[in-house]
Protein backbone atom coordinates (compact mmCIF):
# COMPACT_ATOMS: atom_id res chain seq x y z
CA UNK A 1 10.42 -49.21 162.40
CA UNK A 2 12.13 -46.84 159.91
CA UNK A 3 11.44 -49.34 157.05
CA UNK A 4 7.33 -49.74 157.86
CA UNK A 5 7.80 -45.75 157.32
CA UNK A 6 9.30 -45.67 154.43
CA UNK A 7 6.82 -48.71 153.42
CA UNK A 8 4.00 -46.60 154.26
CA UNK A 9 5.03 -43.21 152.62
CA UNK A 10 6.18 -45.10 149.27
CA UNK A 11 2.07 -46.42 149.29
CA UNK A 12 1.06 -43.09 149.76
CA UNK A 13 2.44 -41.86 146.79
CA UNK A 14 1.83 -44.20 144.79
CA UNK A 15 -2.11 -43.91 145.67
CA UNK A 16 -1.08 -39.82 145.14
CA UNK A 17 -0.01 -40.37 141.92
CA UNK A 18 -2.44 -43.11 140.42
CA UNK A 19 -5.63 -42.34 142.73
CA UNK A 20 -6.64 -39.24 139.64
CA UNK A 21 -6.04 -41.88 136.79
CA UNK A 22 -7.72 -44.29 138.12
CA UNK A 23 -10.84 -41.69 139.03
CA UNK A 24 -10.84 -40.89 135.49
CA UNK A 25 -11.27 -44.16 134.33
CA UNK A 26 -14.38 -44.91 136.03
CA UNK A 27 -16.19 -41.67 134.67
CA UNK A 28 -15.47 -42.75 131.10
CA UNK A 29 -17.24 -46.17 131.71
CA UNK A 30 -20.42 -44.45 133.49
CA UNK A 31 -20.91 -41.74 130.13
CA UNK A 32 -24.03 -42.54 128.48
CA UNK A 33 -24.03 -42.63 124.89
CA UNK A 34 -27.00 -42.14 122.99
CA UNK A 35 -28.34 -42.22 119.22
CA UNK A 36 -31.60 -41.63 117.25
CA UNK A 37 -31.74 -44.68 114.64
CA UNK A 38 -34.18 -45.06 111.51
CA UNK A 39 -35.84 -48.25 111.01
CA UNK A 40 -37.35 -51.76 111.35
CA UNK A 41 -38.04 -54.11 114.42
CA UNK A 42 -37.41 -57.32 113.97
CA UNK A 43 -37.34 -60.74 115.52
CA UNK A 44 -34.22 -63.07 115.46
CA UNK A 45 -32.85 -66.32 116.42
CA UNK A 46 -31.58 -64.83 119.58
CA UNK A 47 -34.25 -62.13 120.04
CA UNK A 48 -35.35 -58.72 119.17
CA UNK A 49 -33.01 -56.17 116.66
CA UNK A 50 -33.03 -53.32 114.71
CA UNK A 51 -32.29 -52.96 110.69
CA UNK A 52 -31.32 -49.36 110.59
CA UNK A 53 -31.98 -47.22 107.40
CA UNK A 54 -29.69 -44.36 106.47
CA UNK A 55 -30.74 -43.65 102.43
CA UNK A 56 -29.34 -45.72 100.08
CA UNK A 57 -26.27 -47.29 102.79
CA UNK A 58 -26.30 -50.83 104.02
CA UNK A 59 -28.73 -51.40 106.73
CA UNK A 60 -26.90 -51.63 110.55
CA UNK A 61 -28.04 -54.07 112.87
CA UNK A 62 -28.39 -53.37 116.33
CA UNK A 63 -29.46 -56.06 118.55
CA UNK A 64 -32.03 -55.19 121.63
CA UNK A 65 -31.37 -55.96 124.99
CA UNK A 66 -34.87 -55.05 126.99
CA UNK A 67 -36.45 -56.50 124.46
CA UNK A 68 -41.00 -56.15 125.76
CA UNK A 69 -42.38 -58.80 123.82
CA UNK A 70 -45.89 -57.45 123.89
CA UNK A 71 -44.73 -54.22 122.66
CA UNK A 72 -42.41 -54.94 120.15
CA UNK A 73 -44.44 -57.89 118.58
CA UNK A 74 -46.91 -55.12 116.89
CA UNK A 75 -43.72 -53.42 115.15
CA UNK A 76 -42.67 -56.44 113.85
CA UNK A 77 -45.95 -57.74 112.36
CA UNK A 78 -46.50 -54.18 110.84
CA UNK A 79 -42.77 -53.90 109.49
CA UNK A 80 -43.33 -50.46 110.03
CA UNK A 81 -39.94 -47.70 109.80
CA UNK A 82 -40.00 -46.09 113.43
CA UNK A 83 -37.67 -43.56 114.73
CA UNK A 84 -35.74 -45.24 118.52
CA UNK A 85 -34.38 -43.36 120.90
CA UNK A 86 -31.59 -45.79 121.93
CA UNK A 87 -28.67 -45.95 124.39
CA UNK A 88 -25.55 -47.70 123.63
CA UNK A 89 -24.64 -50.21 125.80
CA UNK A 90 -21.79 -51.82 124.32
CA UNK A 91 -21.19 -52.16 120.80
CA UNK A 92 -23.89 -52.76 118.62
CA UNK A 93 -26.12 -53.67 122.06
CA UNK A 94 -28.12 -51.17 122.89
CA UNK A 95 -31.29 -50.45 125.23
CA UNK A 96 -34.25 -48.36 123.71
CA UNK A 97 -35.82 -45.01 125.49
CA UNK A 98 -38.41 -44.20 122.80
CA UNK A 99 -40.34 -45.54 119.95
CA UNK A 100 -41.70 -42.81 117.50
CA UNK A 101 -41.63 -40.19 120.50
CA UNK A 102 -43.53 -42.28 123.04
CA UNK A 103 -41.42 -43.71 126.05
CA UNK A 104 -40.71 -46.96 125.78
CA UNK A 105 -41.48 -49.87 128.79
């Protein structure tokens, strides 16, 4: 009986001391990152991206993961530079909010 105690109180600290880390963990992978881009929509082998524009810099490519068809089809014919609203998913993934002010699908 006196070991299941001591059992028992040695897995309550531990959950004591690691229960806060492991809290703070989770928050960090729920933050939502966001970022206003510059550029052109475009289609690809394996769907829709962006080519970013920042001045004279290399162009960034970010590729689109709720990719509309319908809606995203007129940006690419035009080749039009738009200002996104986009939130990071992972990477260079991301998921747009807003096209030129206007919410997106």
């Amino acid at each position: 009986m006196k070991k299941r105690q001591t059992f028992l109180l040695l897995v309550a600290a531990i959950f004591l001391v690691f229960g806060p880390l492991a809290d703070q963990g989770s928050e960090a992978q729920t933050s939502v990152r966001k970022m206003n881009l510059t550029g052109e929509i475009a289609k690809a082998r394996h769907g829709y991206i962006i080519r970013s524009r920042r001045g004279n810099a290399p162009s960034e490519i970010f590729t689109i993961l709720n990719s509309e068809p319908k809606t995203l089809d007129g940006f690419v014919k035009s080749e039009k530079t738009v200002s996104i609203e986009v939130r990071i998913v992972s990477g260079d993934n991301v998921e747009i909010e807003k096209i030129d002010g206007k919410k997106y699908p």
